[in-house]
Each structure stands twice: as structure tokens, then as C-alpha cells.
PDB file of N, CA and C in Angstrom:
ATOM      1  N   UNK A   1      29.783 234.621 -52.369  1.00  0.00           N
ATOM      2  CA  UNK A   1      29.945 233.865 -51.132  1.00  0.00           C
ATOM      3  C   UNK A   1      31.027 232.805 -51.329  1.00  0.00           C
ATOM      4  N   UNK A   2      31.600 232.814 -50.231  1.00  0.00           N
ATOM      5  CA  UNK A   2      32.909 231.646 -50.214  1.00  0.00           C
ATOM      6  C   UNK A   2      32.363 230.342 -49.767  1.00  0.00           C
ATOM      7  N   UNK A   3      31.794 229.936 -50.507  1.00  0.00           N
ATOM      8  CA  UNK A   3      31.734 228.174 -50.358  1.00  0.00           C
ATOM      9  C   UNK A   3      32.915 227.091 -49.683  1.00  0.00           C
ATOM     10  N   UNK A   4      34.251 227.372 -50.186  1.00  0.00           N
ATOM     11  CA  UNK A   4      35.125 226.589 -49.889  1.00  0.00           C
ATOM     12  C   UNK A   4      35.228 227.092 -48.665  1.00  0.00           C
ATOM     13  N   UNK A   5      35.013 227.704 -47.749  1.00  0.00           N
ATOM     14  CA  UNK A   5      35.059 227.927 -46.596  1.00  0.00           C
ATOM     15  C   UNK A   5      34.147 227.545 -45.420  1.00  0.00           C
ATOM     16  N   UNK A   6      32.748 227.215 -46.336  1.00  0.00           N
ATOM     17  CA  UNK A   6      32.154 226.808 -45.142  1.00  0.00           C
ATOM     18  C   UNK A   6      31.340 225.275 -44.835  1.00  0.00           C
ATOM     19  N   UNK A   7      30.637 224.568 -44.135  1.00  0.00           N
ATOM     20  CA  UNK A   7      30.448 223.724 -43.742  1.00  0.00           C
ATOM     21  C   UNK A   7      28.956 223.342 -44.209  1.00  0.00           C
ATOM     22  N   UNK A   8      28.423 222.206 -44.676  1.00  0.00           N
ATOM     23  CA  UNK A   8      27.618 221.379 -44.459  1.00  0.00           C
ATOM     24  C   UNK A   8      27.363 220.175 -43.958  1.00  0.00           C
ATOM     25  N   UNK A   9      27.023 220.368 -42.649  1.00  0.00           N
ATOM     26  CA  UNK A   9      26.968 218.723 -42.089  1.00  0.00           C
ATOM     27  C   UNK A   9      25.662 218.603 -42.032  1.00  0.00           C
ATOM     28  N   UNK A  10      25.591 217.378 -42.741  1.00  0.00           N
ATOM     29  CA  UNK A  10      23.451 217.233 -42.471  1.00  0.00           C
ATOM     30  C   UNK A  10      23.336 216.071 -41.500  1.00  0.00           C
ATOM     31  N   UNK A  11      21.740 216.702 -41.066  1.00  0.00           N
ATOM     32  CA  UNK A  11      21.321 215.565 -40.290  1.00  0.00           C
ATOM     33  C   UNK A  11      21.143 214.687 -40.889  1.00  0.00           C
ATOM     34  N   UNK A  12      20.794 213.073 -40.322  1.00  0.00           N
ATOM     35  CA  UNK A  12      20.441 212.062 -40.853  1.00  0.00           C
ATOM     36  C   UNK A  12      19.902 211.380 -39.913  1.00  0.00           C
ATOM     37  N   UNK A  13      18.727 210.710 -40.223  1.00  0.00           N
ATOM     38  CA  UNK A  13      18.007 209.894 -39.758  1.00  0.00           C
ATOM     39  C   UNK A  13      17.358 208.505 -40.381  1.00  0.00           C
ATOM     40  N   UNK A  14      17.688 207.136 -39.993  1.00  0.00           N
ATOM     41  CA  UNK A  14      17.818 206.477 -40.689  1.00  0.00           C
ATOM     42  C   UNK A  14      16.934 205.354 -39.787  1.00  0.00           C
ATOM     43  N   UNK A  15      15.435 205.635 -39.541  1.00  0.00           N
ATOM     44  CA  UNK A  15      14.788 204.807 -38.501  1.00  0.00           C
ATOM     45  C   UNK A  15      14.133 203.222 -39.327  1.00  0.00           C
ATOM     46  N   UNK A  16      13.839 203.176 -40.171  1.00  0.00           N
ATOM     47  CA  UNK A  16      13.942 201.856 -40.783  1.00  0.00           C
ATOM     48  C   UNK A  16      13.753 200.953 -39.826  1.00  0.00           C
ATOM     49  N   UNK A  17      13.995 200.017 -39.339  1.00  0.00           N
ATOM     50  CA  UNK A  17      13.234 198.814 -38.889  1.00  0.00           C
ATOM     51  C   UNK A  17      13.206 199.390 -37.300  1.00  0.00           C
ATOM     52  N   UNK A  18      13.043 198.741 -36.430  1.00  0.00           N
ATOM     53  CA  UNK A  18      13.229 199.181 -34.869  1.00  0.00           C
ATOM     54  C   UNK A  18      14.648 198.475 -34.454  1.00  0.00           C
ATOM     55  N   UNK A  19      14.976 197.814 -35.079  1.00  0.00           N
ATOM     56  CA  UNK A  19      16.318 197.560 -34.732  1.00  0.00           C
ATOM     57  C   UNK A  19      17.654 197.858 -35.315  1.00  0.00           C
ATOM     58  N   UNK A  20      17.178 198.969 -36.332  1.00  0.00           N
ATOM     59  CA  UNK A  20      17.944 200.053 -36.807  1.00  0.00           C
ATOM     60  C   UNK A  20      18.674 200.825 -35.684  1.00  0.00           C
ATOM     61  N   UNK A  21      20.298 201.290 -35.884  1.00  0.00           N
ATOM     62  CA  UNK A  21      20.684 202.076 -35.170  1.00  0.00           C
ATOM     63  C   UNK A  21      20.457 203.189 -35.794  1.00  0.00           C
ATOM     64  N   UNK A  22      19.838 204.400 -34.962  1.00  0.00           N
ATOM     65  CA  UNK A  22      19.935 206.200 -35.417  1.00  0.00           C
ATOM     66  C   UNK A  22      20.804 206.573 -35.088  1.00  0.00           C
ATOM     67  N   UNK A  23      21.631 207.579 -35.886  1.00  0.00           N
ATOM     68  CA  UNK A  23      22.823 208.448 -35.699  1.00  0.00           C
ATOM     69  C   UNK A  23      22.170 209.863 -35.613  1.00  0.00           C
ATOM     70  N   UNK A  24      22.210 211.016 -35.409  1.00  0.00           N
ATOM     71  CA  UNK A  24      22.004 211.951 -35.177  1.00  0.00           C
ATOM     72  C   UNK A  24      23.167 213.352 -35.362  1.00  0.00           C
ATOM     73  N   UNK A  25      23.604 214.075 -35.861  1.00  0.00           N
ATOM     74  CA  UNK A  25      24.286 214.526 -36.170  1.00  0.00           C
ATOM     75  C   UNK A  25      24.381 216.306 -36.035  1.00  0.00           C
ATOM     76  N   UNK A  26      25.008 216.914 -35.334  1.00  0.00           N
ATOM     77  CA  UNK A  26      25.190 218.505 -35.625  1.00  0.00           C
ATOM     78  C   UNK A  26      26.232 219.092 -35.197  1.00  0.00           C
ATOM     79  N   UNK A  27      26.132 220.136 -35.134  1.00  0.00           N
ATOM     80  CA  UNK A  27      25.054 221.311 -35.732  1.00  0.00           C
ATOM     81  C   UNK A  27      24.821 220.677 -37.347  1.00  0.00           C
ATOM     82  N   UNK A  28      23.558 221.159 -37.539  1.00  0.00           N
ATOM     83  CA  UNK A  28      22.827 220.623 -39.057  1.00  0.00           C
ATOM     84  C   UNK A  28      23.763 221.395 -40.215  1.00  0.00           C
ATOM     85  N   UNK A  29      23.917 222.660 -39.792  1.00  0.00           N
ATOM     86  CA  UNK A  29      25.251 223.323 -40.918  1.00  0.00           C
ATOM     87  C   UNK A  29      25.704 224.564 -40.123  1.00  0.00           C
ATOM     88  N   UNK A  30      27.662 224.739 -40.843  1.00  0.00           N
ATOM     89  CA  UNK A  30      28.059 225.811 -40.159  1.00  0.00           C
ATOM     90  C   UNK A  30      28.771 226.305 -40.888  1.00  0.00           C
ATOM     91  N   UNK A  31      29.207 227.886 -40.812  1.00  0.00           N
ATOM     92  CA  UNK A  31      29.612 228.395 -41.444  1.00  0.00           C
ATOM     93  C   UNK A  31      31.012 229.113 -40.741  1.00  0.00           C
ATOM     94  N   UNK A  32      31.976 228.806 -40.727  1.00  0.00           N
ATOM     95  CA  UNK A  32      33.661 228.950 -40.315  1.00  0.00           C
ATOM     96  C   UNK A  32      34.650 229.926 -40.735  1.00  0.00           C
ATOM     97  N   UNK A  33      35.397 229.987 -40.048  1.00  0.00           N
ATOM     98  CA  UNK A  33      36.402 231.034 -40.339  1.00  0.00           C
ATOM     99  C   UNK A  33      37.598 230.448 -40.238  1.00  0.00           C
ATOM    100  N   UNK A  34      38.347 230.358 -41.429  1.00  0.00           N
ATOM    101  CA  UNK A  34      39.345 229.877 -41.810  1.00  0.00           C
ATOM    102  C   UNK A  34      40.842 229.863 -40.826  1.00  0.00           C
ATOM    103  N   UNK A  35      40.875 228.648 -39.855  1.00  0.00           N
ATOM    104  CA  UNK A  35      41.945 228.697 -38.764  1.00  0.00           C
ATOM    105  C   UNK A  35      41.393 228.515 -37.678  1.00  0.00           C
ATOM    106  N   UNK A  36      40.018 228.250 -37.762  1.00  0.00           N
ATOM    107  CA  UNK A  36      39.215 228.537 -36.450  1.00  0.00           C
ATOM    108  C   UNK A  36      38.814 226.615 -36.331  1.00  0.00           C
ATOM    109  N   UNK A  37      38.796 226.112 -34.771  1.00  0.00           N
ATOM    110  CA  UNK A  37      38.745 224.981 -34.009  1.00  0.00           C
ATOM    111  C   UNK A  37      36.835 224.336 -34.745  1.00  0.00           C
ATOM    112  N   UNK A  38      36.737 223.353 -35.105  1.00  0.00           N
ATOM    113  CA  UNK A  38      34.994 223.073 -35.164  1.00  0.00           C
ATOM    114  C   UNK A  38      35.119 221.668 -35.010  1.00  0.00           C
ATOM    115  N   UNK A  39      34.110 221.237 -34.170  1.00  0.00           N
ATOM    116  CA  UNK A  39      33.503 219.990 -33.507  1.00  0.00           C
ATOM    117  C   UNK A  39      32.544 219.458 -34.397  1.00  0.00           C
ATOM    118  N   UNK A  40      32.205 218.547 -34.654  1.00  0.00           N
ATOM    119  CA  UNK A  40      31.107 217.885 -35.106  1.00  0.00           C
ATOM    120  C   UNK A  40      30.421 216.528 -33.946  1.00  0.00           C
ATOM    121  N   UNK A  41      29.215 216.740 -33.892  1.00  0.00           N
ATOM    122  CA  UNK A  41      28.687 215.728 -32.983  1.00  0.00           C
ATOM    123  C   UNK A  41      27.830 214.563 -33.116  1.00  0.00           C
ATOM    124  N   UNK A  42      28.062 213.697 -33.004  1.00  0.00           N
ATOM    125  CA  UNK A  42      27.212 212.382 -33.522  1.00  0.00           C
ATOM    126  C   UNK A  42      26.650 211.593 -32.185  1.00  0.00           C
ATOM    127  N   UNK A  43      25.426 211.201 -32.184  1.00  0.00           N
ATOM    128  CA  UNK A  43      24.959 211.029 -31.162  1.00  0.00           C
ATOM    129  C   UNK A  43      23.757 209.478 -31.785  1.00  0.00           C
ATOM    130  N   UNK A  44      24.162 208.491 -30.807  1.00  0.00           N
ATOM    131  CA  UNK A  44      23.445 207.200 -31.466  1.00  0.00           C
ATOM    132  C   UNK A  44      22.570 206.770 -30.619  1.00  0.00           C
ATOM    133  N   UNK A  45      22.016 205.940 -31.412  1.00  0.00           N
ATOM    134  CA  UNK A  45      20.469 205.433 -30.356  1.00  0.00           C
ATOM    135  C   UNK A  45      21.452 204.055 -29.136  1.00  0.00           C
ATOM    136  N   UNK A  46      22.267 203.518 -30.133  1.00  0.00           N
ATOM    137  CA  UNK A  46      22.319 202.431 -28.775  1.00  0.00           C
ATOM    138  C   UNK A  46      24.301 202.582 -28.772  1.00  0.00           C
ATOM    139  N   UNK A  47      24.679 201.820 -27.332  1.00  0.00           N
ATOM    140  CA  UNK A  47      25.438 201.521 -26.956  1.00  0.00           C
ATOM    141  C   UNK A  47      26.450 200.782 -28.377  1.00  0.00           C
ATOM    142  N   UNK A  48      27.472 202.227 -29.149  1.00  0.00           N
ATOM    143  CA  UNK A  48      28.501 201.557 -30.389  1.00  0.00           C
ATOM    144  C   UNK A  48      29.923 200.969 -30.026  1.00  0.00           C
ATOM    145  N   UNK A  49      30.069 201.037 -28.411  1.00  0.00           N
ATOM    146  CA  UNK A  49      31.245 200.714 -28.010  1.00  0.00           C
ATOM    147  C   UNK A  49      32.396 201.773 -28.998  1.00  0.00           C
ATOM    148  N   UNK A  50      32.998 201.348 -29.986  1.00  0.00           N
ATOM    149  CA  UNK A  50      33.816 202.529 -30.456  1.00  0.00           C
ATOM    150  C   UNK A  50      33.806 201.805 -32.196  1.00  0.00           C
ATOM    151  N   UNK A  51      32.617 201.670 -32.361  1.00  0.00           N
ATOM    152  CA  UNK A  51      32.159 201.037 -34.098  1.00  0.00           C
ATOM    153  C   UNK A  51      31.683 202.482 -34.684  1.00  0.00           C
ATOM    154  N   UNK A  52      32.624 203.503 -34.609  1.00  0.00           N
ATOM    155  CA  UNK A  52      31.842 204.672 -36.062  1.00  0.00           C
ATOM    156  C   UNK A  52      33.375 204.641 -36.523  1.00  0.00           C
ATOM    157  N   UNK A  53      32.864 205.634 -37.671  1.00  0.00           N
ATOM    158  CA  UNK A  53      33.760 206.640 -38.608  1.00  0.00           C
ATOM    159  C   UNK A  53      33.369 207.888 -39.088  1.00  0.00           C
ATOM    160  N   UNK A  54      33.891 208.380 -39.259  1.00  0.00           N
ATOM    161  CA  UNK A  54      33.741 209.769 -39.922  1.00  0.00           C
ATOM    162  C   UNK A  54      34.100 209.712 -41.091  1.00  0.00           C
ATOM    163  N   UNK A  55      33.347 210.353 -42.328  1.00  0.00           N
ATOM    164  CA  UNK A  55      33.349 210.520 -43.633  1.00  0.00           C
ATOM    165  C   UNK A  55      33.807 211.973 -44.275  1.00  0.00           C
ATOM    166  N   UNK A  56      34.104 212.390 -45.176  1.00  0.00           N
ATOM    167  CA  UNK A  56      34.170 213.725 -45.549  1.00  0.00           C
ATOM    168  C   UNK A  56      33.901 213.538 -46.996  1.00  0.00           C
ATOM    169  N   UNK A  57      32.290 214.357 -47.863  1.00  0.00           N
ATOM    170  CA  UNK A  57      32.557 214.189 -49.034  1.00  0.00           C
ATOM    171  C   UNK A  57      32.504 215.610 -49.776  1.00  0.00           C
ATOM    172  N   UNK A  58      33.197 215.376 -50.593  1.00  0.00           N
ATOM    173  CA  UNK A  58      33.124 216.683 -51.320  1.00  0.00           C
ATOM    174  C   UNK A  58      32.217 216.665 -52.566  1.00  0.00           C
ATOM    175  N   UNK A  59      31.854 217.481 -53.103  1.00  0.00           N
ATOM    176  CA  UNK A  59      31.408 217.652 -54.424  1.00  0.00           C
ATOM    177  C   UNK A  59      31.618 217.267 -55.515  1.00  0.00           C
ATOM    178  N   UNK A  60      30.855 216.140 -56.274  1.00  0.00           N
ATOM    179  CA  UNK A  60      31.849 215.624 -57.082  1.00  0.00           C
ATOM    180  C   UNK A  60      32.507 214.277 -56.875  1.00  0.00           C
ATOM    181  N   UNK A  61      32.640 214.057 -55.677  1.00  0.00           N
ATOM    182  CA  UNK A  61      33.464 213.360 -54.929  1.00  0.00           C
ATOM    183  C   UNK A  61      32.886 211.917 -54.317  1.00  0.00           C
ATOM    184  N   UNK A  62      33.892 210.711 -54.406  1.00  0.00           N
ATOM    185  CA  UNK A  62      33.144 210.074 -53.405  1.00  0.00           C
ATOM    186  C   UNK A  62      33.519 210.110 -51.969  1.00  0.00           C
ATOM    187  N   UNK A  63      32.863 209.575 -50.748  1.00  0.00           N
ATOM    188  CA  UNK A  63      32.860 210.371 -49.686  1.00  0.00           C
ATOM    189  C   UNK A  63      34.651 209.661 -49.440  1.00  0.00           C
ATOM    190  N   UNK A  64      35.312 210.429 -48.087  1.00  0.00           N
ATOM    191  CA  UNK A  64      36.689 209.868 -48.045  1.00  0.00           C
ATOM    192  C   UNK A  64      36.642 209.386 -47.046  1.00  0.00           C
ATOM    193  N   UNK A  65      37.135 208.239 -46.510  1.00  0.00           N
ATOM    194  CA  UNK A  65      37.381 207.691 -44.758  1.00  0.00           C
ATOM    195  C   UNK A  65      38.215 209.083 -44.183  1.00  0.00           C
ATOM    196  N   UNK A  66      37.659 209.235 -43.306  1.00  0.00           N
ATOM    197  CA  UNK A  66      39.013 210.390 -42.204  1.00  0.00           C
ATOM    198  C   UNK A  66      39.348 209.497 -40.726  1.00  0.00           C
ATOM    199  N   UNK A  67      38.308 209.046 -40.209  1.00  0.00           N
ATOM    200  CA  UNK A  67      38.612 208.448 -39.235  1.00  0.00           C
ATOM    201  C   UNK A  67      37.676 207.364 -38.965  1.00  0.00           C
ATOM    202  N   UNK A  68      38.499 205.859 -38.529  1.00  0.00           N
ATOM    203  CA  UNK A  68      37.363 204.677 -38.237  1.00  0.00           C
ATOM    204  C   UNK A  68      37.704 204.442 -36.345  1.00  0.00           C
ATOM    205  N   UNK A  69      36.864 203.507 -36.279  1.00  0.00           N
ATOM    206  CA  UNK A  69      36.708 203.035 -34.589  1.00  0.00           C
ATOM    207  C   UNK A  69      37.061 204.703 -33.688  1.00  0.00           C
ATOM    208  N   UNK A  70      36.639 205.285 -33.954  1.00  0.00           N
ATOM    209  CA  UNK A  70      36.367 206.333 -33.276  1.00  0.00           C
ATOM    210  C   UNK A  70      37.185 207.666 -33.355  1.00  0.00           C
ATOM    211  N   UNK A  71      38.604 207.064 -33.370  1.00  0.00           N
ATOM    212  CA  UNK A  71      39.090 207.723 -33.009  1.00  0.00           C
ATOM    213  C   UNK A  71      40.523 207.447 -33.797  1.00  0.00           C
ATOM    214  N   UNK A  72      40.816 206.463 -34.738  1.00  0.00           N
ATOM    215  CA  UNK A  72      42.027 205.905 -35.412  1.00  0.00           C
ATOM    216  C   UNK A  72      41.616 206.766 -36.766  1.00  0.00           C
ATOM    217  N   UNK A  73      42.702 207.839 -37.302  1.00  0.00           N
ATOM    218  CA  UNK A  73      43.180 208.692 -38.164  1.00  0.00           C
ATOM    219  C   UNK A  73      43.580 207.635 -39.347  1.00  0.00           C
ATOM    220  N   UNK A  74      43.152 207.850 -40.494  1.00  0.00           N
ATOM    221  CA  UNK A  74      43.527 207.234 -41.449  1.00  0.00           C
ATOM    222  C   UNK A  74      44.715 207.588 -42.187  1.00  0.00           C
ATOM    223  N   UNK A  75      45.316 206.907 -42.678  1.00  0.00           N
ATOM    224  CA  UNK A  75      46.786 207.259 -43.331  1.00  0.00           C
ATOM    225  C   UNK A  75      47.073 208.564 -44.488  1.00  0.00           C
ATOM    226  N   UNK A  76      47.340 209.543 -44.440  1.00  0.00           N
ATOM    227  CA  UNK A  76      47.108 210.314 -45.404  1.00  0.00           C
ATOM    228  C   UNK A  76      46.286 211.527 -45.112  1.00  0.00           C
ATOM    229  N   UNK A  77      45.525 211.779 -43.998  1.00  0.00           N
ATOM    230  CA  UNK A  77      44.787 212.240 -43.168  1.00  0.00           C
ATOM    231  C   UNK A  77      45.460 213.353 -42.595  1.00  0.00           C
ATOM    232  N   UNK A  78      45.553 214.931 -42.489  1.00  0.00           N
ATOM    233  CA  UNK A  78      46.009 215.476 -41.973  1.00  0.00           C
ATOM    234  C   UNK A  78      45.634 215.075 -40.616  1.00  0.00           C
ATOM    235  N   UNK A  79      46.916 215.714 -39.586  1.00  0.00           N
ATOM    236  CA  UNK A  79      46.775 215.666 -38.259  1.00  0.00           C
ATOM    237  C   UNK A  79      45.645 216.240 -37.541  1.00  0.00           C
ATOM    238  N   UNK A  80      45.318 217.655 -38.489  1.00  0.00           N
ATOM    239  CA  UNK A  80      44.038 218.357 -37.745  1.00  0.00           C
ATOM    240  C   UNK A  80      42.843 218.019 -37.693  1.00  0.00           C
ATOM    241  N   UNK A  81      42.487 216.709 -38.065  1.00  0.00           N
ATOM    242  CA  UNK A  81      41.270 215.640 -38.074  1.00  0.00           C
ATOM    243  C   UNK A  81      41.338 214.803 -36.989  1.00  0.00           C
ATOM    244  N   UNK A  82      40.764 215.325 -36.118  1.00  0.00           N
ATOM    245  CA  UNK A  82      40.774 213.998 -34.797  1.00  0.00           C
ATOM    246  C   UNK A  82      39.408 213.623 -34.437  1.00  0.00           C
ATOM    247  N   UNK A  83      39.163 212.475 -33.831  1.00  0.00           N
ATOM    248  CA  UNK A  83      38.158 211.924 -33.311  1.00  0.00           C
ATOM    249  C   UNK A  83      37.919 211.320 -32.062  1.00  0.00           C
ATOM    250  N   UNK A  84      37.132 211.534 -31.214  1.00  0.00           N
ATOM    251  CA  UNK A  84      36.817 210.997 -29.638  1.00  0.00           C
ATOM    252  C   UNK A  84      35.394 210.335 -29.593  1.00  0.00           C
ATOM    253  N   UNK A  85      35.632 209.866 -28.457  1.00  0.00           N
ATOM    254  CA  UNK A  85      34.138 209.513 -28.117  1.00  0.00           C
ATOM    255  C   UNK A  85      33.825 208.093 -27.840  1.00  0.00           C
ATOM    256  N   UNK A  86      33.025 207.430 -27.519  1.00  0.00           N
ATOM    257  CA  UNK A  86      32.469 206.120 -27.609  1.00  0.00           C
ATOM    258  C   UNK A  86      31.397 205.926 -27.041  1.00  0.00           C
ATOM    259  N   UNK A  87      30.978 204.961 -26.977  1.00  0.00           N
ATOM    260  CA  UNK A  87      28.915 204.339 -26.604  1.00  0.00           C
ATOM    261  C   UNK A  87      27.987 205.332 -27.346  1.00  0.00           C
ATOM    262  N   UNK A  88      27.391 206.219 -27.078  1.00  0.00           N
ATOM    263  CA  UNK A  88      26.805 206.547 -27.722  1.00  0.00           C
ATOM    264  C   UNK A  88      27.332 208.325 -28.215  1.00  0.00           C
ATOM    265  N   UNK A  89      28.192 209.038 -27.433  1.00  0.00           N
ATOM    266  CA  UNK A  89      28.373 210.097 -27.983  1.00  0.00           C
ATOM    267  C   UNK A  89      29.846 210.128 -28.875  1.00  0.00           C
ATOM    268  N   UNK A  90      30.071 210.872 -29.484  1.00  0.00           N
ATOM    269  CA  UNK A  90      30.940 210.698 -30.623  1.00  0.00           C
ATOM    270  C   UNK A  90      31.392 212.155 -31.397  1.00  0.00           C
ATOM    271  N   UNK A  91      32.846 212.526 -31.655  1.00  0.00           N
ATOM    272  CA  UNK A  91      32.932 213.753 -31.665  1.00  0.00           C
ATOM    273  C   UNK A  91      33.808 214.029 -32.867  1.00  0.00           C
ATOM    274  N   UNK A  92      33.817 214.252 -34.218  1.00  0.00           N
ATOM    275  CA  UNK A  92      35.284 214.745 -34.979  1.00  0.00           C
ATOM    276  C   UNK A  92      35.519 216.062 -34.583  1.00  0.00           C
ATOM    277  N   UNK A  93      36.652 216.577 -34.191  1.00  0.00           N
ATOM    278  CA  UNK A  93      37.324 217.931 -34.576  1.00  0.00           C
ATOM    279  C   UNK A  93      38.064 218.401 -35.536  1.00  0.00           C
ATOM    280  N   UNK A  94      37.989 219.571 -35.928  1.00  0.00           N
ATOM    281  CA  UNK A  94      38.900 219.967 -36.658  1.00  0.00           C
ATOM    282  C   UNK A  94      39.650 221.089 -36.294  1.00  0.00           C
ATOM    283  N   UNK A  95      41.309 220.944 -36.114  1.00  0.00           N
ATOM    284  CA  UNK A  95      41.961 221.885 -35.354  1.00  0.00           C
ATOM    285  C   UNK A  95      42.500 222.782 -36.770  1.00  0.00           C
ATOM    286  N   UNK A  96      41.857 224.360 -37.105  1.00  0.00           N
ATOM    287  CA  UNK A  96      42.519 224.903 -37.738  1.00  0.00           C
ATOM    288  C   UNK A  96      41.919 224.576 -38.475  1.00  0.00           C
ATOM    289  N   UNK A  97      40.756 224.513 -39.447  1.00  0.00           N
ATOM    290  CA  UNK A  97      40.179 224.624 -40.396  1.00  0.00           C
ATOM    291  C   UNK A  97      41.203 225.103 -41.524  1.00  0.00           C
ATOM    292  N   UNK A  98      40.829 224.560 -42.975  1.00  0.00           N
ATOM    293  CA  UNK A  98      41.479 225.352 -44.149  1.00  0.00           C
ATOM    294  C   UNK A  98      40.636 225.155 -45.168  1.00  0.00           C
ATOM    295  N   UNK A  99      40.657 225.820 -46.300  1.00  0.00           N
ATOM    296  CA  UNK A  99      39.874 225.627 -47.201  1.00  0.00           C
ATOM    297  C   UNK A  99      39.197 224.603 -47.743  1.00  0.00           C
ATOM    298  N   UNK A 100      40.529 223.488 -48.060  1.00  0.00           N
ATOM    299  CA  UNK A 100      39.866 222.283 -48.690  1.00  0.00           C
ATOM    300  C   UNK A 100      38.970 221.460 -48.170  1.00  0.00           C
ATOM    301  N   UNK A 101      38.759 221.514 -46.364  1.00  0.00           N
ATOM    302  CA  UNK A 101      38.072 221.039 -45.745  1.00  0.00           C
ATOM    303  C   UNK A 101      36.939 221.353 -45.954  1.00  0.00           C
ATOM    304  N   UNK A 102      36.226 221.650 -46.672  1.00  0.00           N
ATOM    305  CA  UNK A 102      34.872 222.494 -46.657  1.00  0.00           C
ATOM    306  C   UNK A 102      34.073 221.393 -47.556  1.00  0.00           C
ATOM    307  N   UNK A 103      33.205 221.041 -46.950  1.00  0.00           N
ATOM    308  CA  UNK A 103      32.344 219.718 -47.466  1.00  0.00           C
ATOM    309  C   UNK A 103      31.394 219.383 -46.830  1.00  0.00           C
ATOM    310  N   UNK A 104      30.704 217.816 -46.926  1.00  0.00           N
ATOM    311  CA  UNK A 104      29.841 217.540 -46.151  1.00  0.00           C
ATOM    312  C   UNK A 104      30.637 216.242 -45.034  1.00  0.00           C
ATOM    313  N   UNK A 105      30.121 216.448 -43.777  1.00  0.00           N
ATOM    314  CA  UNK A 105      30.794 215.256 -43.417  1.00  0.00           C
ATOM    315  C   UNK A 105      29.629 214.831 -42.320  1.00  0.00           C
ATOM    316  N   UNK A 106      30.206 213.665 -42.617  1.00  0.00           N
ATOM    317  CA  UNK A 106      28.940 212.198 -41.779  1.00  0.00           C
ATOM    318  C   UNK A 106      29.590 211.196 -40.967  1.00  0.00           C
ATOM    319  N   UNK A 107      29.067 210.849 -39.941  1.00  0.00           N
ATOM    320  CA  UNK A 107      29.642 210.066 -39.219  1.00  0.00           C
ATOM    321  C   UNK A 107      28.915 208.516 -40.034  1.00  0.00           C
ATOM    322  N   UNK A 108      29.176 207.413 -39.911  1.00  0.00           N
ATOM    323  CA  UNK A 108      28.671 205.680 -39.774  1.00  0.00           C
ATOM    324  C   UNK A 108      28.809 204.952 -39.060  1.00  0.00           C
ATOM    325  N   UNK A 109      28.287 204.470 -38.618  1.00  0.00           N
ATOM    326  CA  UNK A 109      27.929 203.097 -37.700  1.00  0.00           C
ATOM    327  C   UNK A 109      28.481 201.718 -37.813  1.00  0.00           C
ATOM    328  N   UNK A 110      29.647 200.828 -37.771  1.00  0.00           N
ATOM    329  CA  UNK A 110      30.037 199.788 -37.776  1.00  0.00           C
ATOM    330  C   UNK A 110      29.672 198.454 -36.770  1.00  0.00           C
ATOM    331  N   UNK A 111      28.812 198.832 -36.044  1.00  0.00           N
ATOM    332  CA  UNK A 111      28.443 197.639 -35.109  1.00  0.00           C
ATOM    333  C   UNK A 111      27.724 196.654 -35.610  1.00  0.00           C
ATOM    334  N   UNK A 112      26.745 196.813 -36.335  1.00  0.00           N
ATOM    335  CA  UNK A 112      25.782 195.976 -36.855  1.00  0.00           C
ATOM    336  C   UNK A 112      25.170 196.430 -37.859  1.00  0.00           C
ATOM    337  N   UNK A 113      24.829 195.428 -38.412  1.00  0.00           N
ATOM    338  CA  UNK A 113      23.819 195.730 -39.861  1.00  0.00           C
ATOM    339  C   UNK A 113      22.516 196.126 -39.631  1.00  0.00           C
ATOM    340  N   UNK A 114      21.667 196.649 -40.663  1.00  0.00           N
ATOM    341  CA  UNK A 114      22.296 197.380 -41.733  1.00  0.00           C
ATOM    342  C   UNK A 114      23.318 198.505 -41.192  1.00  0.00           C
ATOM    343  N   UNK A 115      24.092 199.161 -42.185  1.00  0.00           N
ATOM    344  CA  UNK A 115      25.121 199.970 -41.185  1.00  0.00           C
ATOM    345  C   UNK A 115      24.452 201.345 -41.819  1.00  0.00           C
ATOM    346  N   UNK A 116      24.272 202.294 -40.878  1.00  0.00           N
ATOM    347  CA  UNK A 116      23.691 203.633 -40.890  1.00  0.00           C
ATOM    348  C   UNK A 116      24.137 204.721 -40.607  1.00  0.00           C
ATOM    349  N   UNK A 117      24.097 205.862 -41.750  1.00  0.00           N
ATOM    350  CA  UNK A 117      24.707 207.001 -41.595  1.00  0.00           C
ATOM    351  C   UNK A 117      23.706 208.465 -40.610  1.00  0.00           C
TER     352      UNK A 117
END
């Protein structure tokens, strides 16, 4: 099986106090075809205005920034990493999948503490 090809995004749930923000995250895992368009969806308990990021970690690895405040591409970042969204729904794409992309990736929460994946 080709690993470097396919996707693990896990859920996460991080309910801890009641004034914890939950992130919510899917599809829970996917499996891709190399060149092909994939969405990831993050979905929060309260109103983030445009306080996430998206993470990507690999194996081995510590996780990498790809994108913060929603939607701002980090330097070094291929182009085919984009991000939308704000208040509570929240979206990375990936245009054109390629191998190295194949990891786990997580959205975070920047509005308030504690900050939750």
C-alpha cells in the first residue's frame, strides 16, 4: 500500500472546561489520488472571527504552519495550499495533491486560551 499517497486527518475533540473552544474536523481519513482537488473541514463551537491555522505533520516530524488567520499562506508554502472560511466554518484545500503531502493535518484555534486543536 502507498502510504505517501494518502491522507490522515483525525478528529479531535478537546471539551475540557465549558469554556473550551471544540474544533471538529473531517472527513476523519482519506484516501487520494495523486493530482486530485481535497478539502479539509474544520468546524468550531464558537464564533473564531478568522483566529485558526492549519497544521501539516508528518511522521517523524514536527507539525509545519501551512496557513494562519484563515486564510494567509505561509512563506515557503506551496501555492496549492489554500485556506477559507471564518466564524465558525473553516476550510484548507489542496489543489493537485502530490506525494509529499500525505500526512496528518489539523486545524488550531487562536482566539483564546487554552488554544485547541
Amino acid at each position: 500500500q502507498d502510504w505517501s499517497s494518502q491522507f490522515f486527518i483525525p478528529l479531535f475533540f478537546f471539551p475540557g472546561s465549558s469554556g473550551d473552544i471544540i474544533l471538529t474536523q473531517s472527513p476523519g481519513a482519506q484516501s487520494v489520488v495523486l493530482g486530485q482537488t481535497v478539502s479539509i473541514s474544520c468546524k468550531t463551537s464558537c464564533n473564531l472571527g478568522g483566529y485558526l491555522s492549519w497544521y501539516l505533520q508528518k511522521d517523524g516530524e514536527s507539525p509545519k504552519l501551512l496557513i494562519s488567520s484563515a486564510s494567509s499562506r505561509q512563506s515557503g508554502i506551496p501555492g496549492r495550499f489554500s485556506g477559507s472560511g471564518s466564524g465558525t466554518a473553516f476550510t484548507l484545500t489542496i489543489s493537485g495533491v502530490q506525494a509529499e503531502d500525505g500526512g496528518v493535518y489539523y486545524c488550531q484555534q487562536h482566539n483564546s486560551f487554552p488554544l485547541t486543536q
